[in-house]
Protein backbone atom coordinates (compact mmCIF):
# COMPACT_ATOMS: atom_id res chain seq x y z
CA UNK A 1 71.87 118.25 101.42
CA UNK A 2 70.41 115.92 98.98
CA UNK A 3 70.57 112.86 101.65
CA UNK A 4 69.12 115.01 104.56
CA UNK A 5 66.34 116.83 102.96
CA UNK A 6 64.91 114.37 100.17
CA UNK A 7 66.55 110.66 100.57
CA UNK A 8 66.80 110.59 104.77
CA UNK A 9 64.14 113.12 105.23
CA UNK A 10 62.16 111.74 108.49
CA UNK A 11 59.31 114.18 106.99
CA UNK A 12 58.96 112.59 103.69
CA UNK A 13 57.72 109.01 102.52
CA UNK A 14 59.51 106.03 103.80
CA UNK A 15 60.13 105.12 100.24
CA UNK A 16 62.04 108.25 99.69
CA UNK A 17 65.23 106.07 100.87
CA UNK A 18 64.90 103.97 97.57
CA UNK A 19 64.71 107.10 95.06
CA UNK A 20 68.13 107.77 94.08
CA UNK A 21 68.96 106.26 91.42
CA UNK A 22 72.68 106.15 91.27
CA UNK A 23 72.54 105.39 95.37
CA UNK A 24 71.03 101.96 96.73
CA UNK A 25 69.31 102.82 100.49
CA UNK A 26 70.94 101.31 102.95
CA UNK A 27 73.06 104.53 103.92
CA UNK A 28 69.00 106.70 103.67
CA UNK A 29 67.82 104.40 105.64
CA UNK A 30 70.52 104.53 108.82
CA UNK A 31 70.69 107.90 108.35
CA UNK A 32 66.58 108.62 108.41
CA UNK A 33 66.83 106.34 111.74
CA UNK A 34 69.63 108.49 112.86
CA UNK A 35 67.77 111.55 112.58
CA UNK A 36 64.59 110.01 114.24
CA UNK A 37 66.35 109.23 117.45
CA UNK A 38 69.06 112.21 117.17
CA UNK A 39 66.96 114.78 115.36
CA UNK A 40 66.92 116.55 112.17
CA UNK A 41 69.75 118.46 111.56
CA UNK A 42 72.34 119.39 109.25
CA UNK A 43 74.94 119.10 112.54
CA UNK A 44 73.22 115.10 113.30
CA UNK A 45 73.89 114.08 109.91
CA UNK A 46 77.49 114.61 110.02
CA UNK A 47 77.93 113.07 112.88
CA UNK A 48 76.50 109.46 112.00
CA UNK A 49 79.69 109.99 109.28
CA UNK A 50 81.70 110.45 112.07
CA UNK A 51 80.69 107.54 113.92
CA UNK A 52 81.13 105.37 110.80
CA UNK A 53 84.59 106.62 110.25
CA UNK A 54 86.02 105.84 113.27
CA UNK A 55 84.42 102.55 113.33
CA UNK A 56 85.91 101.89 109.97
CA UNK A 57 89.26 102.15 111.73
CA UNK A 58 88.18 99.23 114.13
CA UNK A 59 86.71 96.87 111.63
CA UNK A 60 90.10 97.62 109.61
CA UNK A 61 92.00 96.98 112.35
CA UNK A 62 90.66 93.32 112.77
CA UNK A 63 90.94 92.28 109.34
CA UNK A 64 95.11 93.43 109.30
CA UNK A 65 95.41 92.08 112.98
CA UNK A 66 94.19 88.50 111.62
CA UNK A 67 96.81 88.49 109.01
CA UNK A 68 99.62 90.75 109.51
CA UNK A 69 99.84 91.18 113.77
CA UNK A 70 98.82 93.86 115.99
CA UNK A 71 102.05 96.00 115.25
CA UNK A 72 101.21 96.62 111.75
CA UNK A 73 97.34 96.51 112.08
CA UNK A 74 97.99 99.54 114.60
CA UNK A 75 100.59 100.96 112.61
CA UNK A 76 98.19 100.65 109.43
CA UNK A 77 95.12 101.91 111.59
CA UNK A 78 97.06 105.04 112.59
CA UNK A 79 98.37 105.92 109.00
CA UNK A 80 94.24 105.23 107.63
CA UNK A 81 93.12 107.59 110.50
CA UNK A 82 95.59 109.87 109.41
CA UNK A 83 94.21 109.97 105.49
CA UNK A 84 92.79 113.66 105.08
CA UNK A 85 90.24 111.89 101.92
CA UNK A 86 88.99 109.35 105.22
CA UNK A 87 88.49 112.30 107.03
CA UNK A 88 87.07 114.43 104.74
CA UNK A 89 84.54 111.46 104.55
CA UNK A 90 83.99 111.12 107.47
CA UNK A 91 82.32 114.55 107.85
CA UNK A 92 79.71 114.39 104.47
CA UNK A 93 76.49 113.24 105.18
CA UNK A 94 77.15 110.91 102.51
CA UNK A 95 77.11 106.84 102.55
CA UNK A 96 81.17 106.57 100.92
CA UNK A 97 82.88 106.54 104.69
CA UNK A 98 79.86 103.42 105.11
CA UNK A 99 81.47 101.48 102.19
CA UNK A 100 85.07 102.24 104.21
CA UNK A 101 83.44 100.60 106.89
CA UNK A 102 82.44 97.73 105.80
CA UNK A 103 84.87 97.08 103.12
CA UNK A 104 87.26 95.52 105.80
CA UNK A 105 84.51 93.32 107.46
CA UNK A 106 83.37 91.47 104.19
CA UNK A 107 87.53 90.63 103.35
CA UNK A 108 87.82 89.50 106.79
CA UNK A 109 84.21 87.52 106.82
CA UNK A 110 85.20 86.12 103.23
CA UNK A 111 88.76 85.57 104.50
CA UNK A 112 87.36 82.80 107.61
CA UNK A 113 85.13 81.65 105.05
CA UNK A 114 88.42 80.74 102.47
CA UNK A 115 89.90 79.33 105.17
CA UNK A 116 87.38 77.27 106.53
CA UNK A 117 83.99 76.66 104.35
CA UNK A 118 81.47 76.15 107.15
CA UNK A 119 77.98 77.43 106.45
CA UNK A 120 78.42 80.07 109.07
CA UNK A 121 81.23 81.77 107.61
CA UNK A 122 79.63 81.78 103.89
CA UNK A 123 76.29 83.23 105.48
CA UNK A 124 77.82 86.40 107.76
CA UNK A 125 79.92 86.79 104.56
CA UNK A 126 76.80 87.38 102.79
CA UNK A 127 74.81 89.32 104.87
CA UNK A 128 78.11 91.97 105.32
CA UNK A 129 78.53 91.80 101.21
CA UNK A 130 74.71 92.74 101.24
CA UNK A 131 74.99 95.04 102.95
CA UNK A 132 77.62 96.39 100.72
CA UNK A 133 76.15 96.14 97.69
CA UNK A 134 73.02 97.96 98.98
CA UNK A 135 75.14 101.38 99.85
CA UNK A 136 76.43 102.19 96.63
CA UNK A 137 76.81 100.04 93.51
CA UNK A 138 80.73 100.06 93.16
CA UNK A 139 80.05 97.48 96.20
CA UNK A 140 78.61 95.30 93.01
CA UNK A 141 82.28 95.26 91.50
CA UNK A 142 83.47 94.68 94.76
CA UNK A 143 81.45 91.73 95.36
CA UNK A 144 82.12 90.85 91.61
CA UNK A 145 86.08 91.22 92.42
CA UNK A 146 86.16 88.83 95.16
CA UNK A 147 84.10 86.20 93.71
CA UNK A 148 86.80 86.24 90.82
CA UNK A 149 89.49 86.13 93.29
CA UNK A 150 87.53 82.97 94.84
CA UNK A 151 87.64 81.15 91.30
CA UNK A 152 91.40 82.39 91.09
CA UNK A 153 92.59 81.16 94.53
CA UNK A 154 90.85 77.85 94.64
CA UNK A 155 92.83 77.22 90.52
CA UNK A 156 95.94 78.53 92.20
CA UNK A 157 95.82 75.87 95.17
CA UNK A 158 94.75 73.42 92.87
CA UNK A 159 91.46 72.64 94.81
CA UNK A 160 89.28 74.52 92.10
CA UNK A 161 85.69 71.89 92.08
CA UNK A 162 82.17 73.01 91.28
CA UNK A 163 80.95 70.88 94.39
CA UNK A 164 82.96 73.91 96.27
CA UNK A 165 82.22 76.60 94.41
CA UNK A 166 78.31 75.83 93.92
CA UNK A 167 78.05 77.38 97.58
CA UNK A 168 79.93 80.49 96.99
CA UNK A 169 77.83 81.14 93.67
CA UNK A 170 74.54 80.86 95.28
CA UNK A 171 75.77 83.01 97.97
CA UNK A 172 76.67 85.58 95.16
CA UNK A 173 73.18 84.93 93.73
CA UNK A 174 71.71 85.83 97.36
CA UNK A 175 73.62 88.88 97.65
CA UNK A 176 72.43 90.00 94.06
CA UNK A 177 68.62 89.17 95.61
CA UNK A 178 69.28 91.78 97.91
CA UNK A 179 69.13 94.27 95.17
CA UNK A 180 66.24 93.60 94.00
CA UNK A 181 64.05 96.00 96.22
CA UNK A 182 65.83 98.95 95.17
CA UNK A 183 66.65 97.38 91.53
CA UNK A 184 62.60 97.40 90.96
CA UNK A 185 61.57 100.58 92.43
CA UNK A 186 64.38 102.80 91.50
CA UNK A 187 67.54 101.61 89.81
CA UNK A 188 66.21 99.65 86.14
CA UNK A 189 63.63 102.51 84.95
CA UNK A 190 66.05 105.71 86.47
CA UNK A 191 69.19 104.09 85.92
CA UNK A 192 69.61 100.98 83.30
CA UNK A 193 66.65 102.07 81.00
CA UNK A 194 67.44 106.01 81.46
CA UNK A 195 69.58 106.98 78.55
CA UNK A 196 70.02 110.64 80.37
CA UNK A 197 70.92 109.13 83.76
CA UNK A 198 74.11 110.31 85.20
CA UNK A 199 75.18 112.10 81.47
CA UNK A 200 77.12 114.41 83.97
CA UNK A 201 79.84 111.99 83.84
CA UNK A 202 81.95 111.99 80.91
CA UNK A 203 83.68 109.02 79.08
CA UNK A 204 86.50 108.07 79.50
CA UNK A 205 89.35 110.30 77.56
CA UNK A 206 92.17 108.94 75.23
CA UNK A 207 94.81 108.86 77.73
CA UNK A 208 92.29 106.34 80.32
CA UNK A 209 91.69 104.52 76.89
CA UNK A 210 95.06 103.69 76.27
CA UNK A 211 96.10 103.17 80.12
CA UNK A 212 93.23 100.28 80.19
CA UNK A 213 95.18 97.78 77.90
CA UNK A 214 98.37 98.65 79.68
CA UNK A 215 96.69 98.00 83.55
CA UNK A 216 95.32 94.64 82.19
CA UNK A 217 98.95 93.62 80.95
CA UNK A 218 100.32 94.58 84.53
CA UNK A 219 96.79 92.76 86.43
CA UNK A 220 98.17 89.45 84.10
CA UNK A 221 101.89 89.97 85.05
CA UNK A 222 101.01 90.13 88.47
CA UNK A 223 99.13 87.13 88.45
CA UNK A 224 101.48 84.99 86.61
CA UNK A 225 104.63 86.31 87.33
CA UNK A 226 104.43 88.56 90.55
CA UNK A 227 102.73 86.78 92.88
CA UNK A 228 105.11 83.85 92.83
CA UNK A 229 107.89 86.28 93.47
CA UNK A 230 105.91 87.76 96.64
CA UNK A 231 105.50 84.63 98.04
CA UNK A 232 108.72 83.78 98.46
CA UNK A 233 109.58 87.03 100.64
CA UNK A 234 106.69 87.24 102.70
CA UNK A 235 105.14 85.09 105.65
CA UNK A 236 101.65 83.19 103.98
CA UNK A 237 98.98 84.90 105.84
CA UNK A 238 100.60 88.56 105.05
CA UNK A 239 101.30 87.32 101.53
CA UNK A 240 97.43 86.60 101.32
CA UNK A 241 96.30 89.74 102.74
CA UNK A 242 98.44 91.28 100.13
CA UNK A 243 97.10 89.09 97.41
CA UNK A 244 93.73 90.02 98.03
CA UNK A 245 93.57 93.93 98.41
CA UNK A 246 95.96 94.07 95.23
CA UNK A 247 93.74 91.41 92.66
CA UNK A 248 90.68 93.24 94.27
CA UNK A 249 91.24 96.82 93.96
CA UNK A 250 92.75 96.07 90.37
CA UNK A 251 90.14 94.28 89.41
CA UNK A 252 87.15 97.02 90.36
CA UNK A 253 89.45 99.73 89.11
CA UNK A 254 89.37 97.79 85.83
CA UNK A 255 85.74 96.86 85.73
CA UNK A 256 84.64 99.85 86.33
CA UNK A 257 86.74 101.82 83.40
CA UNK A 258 85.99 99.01 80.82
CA UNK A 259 82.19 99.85 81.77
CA UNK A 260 82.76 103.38 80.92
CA UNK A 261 83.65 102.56 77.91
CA UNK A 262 79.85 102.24 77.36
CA UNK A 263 77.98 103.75 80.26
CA UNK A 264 80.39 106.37 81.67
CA UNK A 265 80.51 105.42 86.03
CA UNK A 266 84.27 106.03 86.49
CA UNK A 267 84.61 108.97 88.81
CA UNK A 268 87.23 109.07 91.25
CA UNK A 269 85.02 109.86 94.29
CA UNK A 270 83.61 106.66 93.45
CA UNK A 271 86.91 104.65 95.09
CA UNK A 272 86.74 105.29 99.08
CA UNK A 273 85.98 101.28 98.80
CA UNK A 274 89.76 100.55 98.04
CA UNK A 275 91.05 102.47 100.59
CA UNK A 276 91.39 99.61 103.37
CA UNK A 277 92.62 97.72 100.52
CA UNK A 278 95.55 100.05 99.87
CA UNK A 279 96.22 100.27 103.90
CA UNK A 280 95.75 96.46 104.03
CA UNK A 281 98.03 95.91 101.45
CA UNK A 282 100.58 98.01 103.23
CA UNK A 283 100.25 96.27 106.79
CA UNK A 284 101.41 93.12 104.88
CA UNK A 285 104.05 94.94 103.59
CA UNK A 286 105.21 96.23 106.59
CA UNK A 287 104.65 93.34 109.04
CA UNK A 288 107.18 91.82 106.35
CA UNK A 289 109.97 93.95 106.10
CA UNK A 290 113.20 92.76 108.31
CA UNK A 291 113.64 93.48 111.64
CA UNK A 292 112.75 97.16 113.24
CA UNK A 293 115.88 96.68 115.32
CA UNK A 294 118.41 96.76 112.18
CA UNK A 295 119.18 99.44 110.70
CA UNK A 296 118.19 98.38 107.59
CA UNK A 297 114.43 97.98 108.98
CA UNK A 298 114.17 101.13 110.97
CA UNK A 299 114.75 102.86 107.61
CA UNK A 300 112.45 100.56 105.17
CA UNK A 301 109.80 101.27 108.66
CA UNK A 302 110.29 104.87 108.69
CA UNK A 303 110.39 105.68 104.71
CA UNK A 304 107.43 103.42 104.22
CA UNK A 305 105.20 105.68 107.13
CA UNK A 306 106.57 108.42 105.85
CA UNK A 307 105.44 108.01 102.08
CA UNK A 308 101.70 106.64 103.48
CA UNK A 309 101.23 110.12 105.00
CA UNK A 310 102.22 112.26 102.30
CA UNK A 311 99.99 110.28 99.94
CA UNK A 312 96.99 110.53 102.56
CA UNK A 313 97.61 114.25 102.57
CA UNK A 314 96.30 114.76 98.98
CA UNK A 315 93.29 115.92 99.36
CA UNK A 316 91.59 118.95 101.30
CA UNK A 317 90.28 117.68 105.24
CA UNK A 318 87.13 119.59 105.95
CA UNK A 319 84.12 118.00 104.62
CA UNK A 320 82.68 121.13 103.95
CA UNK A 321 81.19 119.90 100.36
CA UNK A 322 81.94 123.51 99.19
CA UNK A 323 78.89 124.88 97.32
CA UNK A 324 76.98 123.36 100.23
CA UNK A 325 78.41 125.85 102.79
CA UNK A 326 77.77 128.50 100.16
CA UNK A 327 74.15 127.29 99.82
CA UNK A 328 73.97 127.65 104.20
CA UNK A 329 75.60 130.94 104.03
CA UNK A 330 73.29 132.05 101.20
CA UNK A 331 70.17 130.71 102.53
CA UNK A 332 70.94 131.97 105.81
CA UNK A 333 71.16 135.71 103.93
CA UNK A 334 67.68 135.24 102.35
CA UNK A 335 65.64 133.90 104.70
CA UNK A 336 66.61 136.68 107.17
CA UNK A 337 66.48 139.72 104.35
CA UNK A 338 63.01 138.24 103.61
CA UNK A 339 61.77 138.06 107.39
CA UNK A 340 63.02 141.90 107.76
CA UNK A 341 60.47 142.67 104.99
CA UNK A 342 57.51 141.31 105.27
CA UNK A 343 55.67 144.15 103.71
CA UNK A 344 56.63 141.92 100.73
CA UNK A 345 55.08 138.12 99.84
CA UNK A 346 59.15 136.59 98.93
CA UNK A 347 59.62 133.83 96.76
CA UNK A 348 62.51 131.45 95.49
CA UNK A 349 63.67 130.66 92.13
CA UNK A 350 63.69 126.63 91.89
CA UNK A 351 64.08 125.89 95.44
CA UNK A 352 65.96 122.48 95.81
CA UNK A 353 66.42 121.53 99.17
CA UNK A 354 64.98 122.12 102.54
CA UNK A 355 66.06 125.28 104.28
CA UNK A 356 64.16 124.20 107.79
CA UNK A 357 67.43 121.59 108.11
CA UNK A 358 69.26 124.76 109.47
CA UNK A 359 66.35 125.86 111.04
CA UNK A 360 65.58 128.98 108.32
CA UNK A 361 62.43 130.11 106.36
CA UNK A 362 61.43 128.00 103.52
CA UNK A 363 60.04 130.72 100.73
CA UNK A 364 57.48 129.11 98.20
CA UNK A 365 58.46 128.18 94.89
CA UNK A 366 58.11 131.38 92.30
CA UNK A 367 55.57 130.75 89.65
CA UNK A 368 55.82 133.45 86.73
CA UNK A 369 53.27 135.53 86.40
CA UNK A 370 52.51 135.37 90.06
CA UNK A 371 52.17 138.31 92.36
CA UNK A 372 55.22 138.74 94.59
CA UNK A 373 57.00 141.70 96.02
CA UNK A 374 60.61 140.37 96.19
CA UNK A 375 62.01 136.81 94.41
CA UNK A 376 65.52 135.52 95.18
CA UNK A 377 68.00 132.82 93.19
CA UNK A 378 69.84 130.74 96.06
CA UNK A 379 73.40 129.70 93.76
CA UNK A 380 72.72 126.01 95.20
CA UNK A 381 72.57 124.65 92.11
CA UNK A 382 76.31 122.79 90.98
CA UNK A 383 75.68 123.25 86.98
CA UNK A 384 74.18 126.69 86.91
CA UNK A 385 76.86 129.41 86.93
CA UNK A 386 75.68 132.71 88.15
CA UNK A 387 75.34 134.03 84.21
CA UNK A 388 73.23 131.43 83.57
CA UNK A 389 70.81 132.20 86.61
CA UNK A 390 70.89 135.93 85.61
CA UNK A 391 69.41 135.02 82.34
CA UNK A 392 67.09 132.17 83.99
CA UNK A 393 65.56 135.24 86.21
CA UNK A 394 65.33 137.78 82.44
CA UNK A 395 63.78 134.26 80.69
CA UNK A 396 61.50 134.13 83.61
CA UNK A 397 59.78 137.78 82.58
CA UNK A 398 62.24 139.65 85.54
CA UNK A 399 63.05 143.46 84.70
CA UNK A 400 67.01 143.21 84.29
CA UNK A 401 67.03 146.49 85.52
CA UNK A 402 65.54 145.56 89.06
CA UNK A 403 67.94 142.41 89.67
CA UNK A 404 70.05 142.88 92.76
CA UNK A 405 73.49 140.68 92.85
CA UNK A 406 74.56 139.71 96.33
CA UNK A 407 77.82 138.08 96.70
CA UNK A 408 78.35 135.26 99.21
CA UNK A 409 81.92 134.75 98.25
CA UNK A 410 84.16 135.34 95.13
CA UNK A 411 82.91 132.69 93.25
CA UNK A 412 79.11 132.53 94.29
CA UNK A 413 75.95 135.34 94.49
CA UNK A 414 72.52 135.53 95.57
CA UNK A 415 70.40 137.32 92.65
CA UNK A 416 67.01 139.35 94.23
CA UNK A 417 64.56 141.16 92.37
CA UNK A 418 62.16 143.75 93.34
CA UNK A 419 58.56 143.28 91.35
């Protein structure tokens, strides 16, 4: 709701793409384009996430087909599209299924650039880790992740110089450029200078505390031990394709719960980004295994499918965003109770988003001490349980005694009052 009525809203300001804080534009701004040629609806916003979803499956295909053959790229693809958290994604009008998509296409751009340190490859690298960076700012530690695993494979082949590495640091420093649109308009007052942004998330509790020491010490085991062992058992592109979703992922799963350490950003909805890393990391595994014609590799083939579906299967499919539905339904419910009466001027209790999106009536703001003949609370709001709006409505001068409750569903109400 919030990116179709305020962010992507073709009716607002053009610079309403760059206003979230917590969100850099890039996703706004496809979407606002989307709904300019597709329309303005809650029904076209959804299905630019679909559209990026099952792209995501191509782009991942091409990045496991370079390195571990078709067989397990498809195999991989399959078990991704499978993954009810993809899915679910895949149906928000939200920019995480975008970060999915091009997740794969900056590993596989960075990938022809470690293999072969032309310009060309450095600059598409950079435009597609741009382009990262600019939908959410996980794709910072993502960017952040690979450079380090740049440093760390160039020391590990023993090729480590700064006349090589120069290059790849001022194509970081590009990439960080790219920012700086939405870094001065939105993200250092709202964000890095806003003590009260994002206070919703909490910091990290004891148990993450003490976990963070012990993923480091597996991170360095890996590195110095585990690798080496790989590498032995597995073919050398696979091996690298493996090498570089596992130090990647770790490394932005670390990054971003040392930061919360002192600005809480570790929420778990936050992570569709190493997704393609964990399916990546699994099409090396199982382009490696021994032969699909033993029995031996029939089983390894069929017990390693097996466990990637169960594990894609925990979460809900549906994309419904929950208290978004209730917000239709309950929108829906007022706007029509407030047609059928319009003996009476109607007004809403802190309206937040845009009820025209579904194509209902959008009821003016309620102002106390203004003359109305009916005022309704829509239960849109995530942090405001239905107490709490009761009281908001007696705070706000309302008669108790004439406050209606309406529920939309067991958890959820619509409160109207009769002035």
């Amino acid at each position: 709701m919030y990116s179709a009525c305020v962010a992507s809203n073709p009716n607002r300001p053009f610079l309403s793409a760059f206003g979230d804080p917590g969100n850099p534009p890039l996703y706004f701004i496809l979407l606002r384009l989307w709904f300019i040629v597709f329309g303005w609806s809650g029904e076209s916003g959804r299905m630019l996430s679909v559209v990026l979803g099952t792209a995501s499956l191509l782009s991942f295909y091409v990045l496991a087909k370079h390195f571990a053959g078709a067989k397990a790229a498809l195999l991989a693809a399959f078990l991704m599209a499978a993954n009810t958290r993809l899915i679910d994604q895949s149906q928000q009008t939200r920019g995480y299924i975008l970060q999915v998509l091009l997740v794969p296409i900056v590993m596989y751009r960075f990938s022809l650039f470690l293999e072969n340190q032309k310009p060309a490859n450095l600059i598409l690298y950079i435009l597609s880790a741009a382009l990262l960076v600019n939908t959410h700012y996980y794709g910072v530690l993502f960017a952040l992740a690979v450079f380090c695993f740049f440093v760390y494979s160039e020391v590990s082949r023993k090729c480590f110089t700064w006349k090589r590495t120069a290059p790849f640091l001022l194509g970081n420093a590009v990439i960080a450029l790219s920012l700086l649109p939405f870094f001065l308009l939105t993200a250092l007052r709202e964000a890095l200078l806003n003590g009260g942004f994002n206070t919703w998330i909490p910091k990290p509790g004891l148990a993450w505390k003490a976990a963070l020491p012990l993923f480091a010490i597996l991170f360095a085991l890996y590195v110095s031990a585990g690798k080496t062992w790989l590498k032995t058992k597995m073919p050398d592109p696979r091996f690298r394709l493996l090498d570089f979703a596992v130090f990647t992922a770790a490394v932005v799963f670390i990054l971003a719960l040392a930061i919360s350490l002192f600005r809480p950003v570790f929420v778990m909805r936050y992570f569709p980004l190493l997704i393609p890393l964990a399916y990546a990391a699994g099409a090396a595994l199982l382009g490696s295994l021994p032969r699909a014609d033993s029995r031996t590799g029939k089983a390894l083939y069929l017990a390693g499918v097996y466990a990637a579906l169960l594990l894609g299967m925990e979460t809900r499919p549906g994309g419904t965003g929950g208290r978004w539905d209730v917000f239709h339904e309950a929108q829906a419910y007022v706007s029509i109770d407030s047609d059928s009466h319009p003996e009476y001027k109607s007004a809403e209790m802190s309206p937040l988003w845009d009820p025209k999106l579904y194509g209902l009536t959008a009821l003016p703001p309620f102002a106390p001490g203004g003359h109305y003949g009916a005022v309704y609370f829509n239960p849109v709001h995530e942090h405001v349980s239905d107490d709490d709006r009761y009281f908001l409505m007696v705070k706000a001068g309302i008669d108790p005694g004439k406050i209606l409750r309406i529920r939309i569903n067991e958890k959820r109400s619509v409160f109207k009052a009769y002035l």
